[in-house]
N, C-alpha and C. Protein backbone atom coordinates (compact mmCIF):
# COMPACT_ATOMS: atom_id res chain seq x y z
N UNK A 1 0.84 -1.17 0.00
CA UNK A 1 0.00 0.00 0.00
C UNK A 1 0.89 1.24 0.00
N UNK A 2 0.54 2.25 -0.49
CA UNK A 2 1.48 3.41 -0.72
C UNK A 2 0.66 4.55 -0.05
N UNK A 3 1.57 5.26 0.10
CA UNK A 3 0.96 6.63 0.64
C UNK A 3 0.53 7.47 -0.13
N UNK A 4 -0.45 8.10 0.19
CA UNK A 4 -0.76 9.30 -0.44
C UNK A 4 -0.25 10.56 -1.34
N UNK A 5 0.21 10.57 -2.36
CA UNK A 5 1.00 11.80 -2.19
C UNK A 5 0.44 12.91 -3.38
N UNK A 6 0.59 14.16 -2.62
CA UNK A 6 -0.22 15.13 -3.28
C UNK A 6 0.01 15.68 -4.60
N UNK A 7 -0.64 15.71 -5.55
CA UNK A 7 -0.66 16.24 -7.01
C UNK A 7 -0.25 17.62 -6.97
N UNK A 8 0.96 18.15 -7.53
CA UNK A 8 1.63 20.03 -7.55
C UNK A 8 0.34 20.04 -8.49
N UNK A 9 0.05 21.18 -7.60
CA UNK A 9 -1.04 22.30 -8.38
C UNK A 9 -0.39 22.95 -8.70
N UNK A 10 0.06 23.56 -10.38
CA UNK A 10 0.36 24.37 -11.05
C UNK A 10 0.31 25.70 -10.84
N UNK A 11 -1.02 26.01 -10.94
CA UNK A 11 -1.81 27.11 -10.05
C UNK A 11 -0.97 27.44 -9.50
N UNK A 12 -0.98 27.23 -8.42
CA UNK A 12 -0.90 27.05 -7.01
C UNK A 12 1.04 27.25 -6.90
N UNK A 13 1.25 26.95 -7.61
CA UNK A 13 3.11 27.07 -7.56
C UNK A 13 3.53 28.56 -8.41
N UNK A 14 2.61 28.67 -9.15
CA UNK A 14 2.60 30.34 -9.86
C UNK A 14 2.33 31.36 -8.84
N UNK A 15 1.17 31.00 -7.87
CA UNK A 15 0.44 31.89 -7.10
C UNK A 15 1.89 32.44 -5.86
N UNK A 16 2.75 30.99 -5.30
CA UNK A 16 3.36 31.00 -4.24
C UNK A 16 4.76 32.16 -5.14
N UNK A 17 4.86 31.48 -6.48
CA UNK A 17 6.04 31.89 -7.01
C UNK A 17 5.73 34.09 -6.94
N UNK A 18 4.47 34.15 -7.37
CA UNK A 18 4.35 35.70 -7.67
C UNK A 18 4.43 36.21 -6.26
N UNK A 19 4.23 35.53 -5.19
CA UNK A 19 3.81 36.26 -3.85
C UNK A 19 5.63 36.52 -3.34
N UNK A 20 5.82 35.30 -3.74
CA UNK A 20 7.86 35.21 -3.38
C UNK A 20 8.60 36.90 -4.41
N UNK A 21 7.87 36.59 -5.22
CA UNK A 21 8.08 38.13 -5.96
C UNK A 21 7.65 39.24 -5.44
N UNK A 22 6.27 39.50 -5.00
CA UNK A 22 5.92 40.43 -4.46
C UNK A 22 6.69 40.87 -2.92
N UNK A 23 6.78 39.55 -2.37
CA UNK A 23 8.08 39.79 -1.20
C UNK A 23 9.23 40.33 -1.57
N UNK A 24 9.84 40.48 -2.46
CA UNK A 24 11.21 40.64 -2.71
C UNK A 24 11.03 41.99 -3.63
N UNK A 25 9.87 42.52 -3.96
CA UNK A 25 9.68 44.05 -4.07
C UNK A 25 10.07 45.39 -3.19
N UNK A 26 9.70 45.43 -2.02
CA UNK A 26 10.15 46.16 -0.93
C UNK A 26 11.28 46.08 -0.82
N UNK A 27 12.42 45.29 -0.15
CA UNK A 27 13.70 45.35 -0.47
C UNK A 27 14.29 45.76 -1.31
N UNK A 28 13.92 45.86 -2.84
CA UNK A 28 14.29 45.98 -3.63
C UNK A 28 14.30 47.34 -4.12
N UNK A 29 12.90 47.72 -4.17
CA UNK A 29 12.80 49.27 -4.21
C UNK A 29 13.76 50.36 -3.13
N UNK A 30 13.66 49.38 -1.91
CA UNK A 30 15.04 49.78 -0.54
C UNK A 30 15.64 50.51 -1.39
N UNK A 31 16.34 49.33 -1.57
CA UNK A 31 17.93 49.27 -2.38
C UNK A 31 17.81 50.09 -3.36
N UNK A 32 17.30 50.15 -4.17
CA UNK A 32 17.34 51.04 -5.59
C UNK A 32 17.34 53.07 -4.42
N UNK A 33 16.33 53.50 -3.52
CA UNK A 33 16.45 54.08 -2.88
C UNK A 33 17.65 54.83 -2.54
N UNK A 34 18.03 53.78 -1.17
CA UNK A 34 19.35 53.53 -0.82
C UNK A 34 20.48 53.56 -1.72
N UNK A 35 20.44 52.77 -2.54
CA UNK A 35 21.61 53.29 -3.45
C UNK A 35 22.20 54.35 -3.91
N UNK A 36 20.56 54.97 -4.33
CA UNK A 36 20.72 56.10 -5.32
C UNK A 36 21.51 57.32 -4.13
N UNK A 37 20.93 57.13 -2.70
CA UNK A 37 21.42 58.05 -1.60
C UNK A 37 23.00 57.76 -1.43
N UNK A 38 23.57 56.31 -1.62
CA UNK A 38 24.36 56.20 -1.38
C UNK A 38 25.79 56.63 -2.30
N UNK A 39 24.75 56.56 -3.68
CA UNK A 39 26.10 57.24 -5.01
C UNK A 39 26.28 58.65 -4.66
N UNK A 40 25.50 59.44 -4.04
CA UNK A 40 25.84 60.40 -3.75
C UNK A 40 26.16 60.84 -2.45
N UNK A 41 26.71 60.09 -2.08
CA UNK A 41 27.54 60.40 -0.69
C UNK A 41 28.98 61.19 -1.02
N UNK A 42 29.30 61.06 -1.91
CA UNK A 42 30.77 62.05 -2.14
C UNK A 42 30.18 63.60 -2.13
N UNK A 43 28.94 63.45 -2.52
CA UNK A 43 28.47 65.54 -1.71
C UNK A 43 28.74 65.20 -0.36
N UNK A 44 28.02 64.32 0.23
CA UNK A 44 28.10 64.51 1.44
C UNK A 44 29.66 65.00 2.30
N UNK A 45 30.78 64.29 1.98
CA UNK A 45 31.65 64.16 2.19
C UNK A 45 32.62 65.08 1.02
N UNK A 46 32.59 65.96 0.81
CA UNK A 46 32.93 66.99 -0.22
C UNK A 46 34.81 67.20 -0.40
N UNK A 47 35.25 67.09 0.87
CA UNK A 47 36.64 67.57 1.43
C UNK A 47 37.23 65.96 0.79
N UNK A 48 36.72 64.58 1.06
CA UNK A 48 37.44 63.30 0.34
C UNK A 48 36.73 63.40 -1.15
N UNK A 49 38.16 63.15 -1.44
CA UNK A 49 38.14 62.27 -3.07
C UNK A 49 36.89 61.14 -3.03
N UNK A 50 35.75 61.08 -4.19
CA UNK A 50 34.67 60.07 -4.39
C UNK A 50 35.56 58.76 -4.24
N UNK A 51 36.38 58.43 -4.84
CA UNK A 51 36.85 56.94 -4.20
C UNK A 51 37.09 56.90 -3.29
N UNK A 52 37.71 57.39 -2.53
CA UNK A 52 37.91 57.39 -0.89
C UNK A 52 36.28 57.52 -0.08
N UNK A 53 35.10 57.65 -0.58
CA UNK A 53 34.33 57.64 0.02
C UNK A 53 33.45 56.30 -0.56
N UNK A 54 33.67 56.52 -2.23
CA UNK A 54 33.11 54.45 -2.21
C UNK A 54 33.84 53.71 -1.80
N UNK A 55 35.06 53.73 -1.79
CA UNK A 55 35.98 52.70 -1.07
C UNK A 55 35.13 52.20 0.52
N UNK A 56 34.93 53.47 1.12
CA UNK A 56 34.80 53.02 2.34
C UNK A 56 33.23 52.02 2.12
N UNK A 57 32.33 52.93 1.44
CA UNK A 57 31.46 51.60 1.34
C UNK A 57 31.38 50.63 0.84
N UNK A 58 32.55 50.15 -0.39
CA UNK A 58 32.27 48.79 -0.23
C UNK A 58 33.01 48.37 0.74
N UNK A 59 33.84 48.42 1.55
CA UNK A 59 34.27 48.06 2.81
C UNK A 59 33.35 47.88 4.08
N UNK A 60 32.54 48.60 4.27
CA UNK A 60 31.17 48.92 5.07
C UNK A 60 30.16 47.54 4.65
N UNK A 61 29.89 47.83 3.63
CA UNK A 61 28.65 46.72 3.17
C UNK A 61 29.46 45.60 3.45
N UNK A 62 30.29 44.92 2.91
CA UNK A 62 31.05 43.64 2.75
C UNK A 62 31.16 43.42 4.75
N UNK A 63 31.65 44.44 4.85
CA UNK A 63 31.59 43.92 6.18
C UNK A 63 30.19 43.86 7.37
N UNK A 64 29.06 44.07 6.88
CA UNK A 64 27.91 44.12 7.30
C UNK A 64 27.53 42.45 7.44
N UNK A 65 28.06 42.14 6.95
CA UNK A 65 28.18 40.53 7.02
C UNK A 65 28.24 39.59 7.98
N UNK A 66 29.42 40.34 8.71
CA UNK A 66 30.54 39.44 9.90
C UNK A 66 28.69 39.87 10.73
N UNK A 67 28.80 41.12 11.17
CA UNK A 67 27.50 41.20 11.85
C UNK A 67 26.43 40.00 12.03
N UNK A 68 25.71 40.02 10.57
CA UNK A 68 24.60 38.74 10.33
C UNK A 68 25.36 37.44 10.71
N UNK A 69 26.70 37.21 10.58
CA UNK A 69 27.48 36.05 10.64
C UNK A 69 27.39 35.62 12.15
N UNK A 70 27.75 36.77 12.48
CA UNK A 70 27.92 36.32 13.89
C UNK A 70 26.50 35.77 15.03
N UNK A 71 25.56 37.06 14.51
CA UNK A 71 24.13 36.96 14.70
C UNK A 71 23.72 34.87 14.22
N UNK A 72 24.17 34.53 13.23
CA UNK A 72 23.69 33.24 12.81
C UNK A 72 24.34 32.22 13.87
N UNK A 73 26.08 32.56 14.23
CA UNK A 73 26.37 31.69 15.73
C UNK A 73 27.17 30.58 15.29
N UNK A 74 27.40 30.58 13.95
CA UNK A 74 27.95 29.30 13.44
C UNK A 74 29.51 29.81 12.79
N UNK A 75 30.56 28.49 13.42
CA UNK A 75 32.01 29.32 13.47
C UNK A 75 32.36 29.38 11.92
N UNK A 76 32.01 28.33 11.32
CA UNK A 76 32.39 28.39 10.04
C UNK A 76 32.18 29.81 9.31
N UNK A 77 30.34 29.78 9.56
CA UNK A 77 30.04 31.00 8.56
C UNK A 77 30.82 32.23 8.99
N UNK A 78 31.04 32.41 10.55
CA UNK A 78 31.70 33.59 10.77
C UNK A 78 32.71 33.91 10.20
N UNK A 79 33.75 32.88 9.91
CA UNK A 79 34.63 32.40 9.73
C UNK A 79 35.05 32.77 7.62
N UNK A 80 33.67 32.35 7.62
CA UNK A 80 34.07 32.72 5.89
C UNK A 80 33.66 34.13 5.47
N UNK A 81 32.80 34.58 6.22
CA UNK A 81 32.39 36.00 6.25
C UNK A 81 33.38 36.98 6.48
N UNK A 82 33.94 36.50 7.34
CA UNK A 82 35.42 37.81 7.88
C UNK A 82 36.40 37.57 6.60
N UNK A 83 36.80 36.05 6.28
CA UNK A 83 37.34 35.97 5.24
C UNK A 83 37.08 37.11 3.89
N UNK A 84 35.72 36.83 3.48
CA UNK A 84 35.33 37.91 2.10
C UNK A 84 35.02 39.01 2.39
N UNK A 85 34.84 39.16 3.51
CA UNK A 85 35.18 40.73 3.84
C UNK A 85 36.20 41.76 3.89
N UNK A 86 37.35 40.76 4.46
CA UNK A 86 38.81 41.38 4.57
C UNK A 86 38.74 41.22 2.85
N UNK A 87 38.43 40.19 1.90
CA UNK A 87 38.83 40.42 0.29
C UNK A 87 38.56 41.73 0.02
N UNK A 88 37.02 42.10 0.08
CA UNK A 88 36.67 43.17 -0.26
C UNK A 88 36.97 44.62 -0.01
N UNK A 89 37.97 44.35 1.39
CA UNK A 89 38.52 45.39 2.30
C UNK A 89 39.77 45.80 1.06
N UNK A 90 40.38 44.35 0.75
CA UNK A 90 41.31 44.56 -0.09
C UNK A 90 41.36 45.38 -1.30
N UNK A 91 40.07 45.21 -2.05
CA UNK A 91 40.05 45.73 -3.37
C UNK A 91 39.17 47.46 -2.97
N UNK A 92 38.52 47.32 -1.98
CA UNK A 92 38.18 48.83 -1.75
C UNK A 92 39.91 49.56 -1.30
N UNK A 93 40.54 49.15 -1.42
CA UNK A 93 41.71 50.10 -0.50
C UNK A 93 42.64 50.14 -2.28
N UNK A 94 42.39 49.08 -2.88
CA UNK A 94 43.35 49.31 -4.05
C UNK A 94 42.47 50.15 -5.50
N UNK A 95 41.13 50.08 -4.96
CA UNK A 95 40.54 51.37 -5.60
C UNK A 95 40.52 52.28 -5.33
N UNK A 96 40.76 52.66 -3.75
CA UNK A 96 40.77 54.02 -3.50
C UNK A 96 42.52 54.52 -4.03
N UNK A 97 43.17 53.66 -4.50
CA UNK A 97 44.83 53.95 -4.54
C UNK A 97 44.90 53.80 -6.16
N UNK A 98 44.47 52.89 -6.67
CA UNK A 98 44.94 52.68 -7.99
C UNK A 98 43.40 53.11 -8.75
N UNK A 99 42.86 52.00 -9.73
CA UNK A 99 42.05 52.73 -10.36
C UNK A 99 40.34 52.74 -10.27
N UNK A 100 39.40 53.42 -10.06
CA UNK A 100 38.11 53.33 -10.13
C UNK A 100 37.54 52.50 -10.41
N UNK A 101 37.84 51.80 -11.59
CA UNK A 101 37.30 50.40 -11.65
C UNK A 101 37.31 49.56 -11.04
N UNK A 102 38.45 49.66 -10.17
CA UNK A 102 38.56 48.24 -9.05
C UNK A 102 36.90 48.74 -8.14
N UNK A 103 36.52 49.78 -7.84
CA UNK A 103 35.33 49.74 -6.78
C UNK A 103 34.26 49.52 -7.23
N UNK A 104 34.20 49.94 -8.88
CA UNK A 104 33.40 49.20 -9.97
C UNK A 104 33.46 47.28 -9.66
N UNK A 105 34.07 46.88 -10.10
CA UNK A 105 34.56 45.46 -9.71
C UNK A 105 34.44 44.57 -8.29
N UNK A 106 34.10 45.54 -7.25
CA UNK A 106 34.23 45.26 -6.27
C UNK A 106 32.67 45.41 -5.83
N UNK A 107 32.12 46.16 -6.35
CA UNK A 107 30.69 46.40 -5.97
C UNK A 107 29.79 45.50 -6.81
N UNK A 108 30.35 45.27 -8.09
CA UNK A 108 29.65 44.39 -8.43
C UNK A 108 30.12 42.92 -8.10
N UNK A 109 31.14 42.65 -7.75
CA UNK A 109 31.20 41.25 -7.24
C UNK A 109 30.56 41.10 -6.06
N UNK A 110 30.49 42.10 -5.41
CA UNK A 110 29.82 41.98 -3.86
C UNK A 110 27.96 42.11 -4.31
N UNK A 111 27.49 42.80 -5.50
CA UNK A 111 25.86 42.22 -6.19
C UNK A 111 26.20 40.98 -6.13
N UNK A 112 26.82 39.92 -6.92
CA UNK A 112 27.21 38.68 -7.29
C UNK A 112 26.98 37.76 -6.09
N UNK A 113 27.34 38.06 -5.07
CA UNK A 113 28.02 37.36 -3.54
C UNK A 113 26.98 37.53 -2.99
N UNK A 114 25.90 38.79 -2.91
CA UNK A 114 24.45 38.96 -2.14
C UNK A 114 23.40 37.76 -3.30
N UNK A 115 23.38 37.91 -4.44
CA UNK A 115 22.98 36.93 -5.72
C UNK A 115 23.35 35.38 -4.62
N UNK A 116 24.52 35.62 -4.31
CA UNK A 116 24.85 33.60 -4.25
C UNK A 116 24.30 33.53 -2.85
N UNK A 117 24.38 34.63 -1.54
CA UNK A 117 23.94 34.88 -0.44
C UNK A 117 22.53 34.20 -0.39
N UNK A 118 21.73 35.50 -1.34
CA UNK A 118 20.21 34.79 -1.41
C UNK A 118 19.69 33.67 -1.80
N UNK A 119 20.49 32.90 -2.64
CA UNK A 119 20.20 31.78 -3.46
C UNK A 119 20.58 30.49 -2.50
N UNK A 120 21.11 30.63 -1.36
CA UNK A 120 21.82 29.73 -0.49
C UNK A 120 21.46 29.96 0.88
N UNK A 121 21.31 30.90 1.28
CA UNK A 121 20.93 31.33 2.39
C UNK A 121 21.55 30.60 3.48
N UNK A 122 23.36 30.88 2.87
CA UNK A 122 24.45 30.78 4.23
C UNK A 122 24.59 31.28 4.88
N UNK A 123 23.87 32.67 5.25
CA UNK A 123 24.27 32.84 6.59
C UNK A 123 22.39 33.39 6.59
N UNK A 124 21.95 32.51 8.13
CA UNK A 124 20.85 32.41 8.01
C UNK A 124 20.01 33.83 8.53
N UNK A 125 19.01 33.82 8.07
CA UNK A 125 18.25 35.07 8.86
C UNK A 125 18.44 35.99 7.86
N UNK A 126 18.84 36.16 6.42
CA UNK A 126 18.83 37.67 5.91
C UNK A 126 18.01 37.42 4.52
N UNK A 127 17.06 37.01 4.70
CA UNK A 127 16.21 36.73 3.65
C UNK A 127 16.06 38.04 2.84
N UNK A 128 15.53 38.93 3.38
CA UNK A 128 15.48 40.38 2.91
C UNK A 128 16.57 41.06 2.12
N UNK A 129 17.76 40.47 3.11
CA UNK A 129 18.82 42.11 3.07
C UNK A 129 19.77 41.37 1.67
N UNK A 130 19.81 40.33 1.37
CA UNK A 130 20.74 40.02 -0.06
C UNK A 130 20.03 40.77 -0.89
N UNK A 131 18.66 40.83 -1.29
CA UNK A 131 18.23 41.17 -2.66
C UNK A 131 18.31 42.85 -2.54
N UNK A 132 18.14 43.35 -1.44
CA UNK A 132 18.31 44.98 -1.02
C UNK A 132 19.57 45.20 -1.06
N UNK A 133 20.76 44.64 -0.32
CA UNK A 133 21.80 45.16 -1.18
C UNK A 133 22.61 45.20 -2.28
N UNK A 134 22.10 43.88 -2.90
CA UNK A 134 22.41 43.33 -4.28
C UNK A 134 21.90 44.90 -4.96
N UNK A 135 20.47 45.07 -4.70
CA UNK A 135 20.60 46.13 -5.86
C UNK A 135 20.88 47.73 -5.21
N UNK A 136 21.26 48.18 -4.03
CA UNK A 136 22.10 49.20 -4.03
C UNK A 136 23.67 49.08 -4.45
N UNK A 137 24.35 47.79 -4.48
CA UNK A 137 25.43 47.84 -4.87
C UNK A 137 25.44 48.08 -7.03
N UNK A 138 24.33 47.40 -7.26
CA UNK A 138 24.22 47.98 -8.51
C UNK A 138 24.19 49.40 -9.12
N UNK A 139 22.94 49.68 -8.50
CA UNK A 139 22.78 51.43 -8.72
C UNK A 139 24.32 51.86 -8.78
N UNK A 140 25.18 51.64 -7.03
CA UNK A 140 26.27 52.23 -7.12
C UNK A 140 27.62 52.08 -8.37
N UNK A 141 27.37 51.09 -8.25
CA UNK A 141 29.20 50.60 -9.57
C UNK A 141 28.04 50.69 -10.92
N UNK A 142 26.86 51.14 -11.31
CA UNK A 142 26.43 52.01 -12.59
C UNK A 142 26.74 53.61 -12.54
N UNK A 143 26.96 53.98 -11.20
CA UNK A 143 26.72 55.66 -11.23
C UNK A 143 28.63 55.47 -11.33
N UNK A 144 28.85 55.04 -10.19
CA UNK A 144 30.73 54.68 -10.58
C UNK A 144 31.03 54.78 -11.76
N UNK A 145 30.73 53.84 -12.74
CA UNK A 145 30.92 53.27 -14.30
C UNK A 145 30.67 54.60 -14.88
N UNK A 146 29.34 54.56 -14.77
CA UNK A 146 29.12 56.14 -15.84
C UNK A 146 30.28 57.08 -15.39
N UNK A 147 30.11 57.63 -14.47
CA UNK A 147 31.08 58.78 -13.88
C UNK A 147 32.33 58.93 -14.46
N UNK A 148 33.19 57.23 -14.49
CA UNK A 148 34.24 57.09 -15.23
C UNK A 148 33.94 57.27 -16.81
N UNK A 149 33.63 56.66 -17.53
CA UNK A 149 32.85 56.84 -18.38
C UNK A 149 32.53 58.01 -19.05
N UNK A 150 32.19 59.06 -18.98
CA UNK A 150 31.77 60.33 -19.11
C UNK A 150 32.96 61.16 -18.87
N UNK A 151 34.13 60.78 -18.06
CA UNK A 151 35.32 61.39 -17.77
C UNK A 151 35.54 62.49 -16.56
N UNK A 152 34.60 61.91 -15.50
CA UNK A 152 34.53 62.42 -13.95
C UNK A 152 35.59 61.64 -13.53
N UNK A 153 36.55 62.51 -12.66
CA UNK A 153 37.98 62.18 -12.55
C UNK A 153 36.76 61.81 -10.58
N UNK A 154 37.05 60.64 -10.52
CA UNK A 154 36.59 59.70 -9.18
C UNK A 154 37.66 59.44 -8.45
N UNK A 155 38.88 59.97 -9.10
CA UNK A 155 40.03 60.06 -7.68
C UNK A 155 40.56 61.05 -7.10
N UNK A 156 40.38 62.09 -7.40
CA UNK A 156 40.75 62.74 -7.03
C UNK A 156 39.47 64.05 -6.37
């Protein structure tokens, strides 16, 4: 005798799939928000060079991590979190020194890393915050890109 087992309602997997979408709207709009506040943080900070002020945020975000990491309690994840954080520490310090693109590169690998974040959900509890900063780190390394691009000197 076999058990019962329930027929996927089609329906019903569209309905869950659009609502998983509609969840991941708010964050998202966040981020697009947020971002846009965040490309323009070099007004804020007028007296530093714009790389010296994205530098520091991708250093900031990347390390927003260890935080949730630690919050999750598990040595490993802490453990790999401090790891790609100090990376990212790395390439924000050799963009703020060498060239703009590295924070270009760095912001979008860190979209990439919130992308593999959400899709895995290694470090537990941030259901929300991958897809929200995935896309403020976009906004930012597009306004970066253009800036370079257009021939806005971002180091100085």
């Amino acid at each position: 005798m076999t058990a019962h087992q329930p027929v996927p309602d089609p329906a019903r997997s569209r309905l869950s799939s659009t609502s998983s979408q509609r969840d991941l709207r708010t964050p998202m709009l966040a981020g697009a928000a947020v971002g846009v506040l965040q490309a323009l943080t070099p007004f804020a900070f007028w007296w530093l060079p714009a790389a010296t002020v994205y530098g520091m945020g991708v250093a900031v975000i990347a390390a927003i991590y260890i935080g949730f990491s630690v919050a999750d309690g598990r040595p490993k994840v802490i453990a790999v979190e401090s790891v790609v954080a100090g990376g990212f520490l790395v390439v924000a310090a050799a963009g703020v020194t060498g060239t703009a693109w590295l924070l270009v590169a760095g912001l979008v690998a860190h979209g990439l890393k919130d992308y593999w974040q959400h899709r895995t959900q290694f470090v537990a509890n941030t259901r929300w915050w991958p897809p929200f900063c995935a896309v403020v780190d976009v906004v930012v390394a597009g306004t970066v890109a253009v800036a370079i691009l257009t021939g806005i000197d971002v180091s100085s």
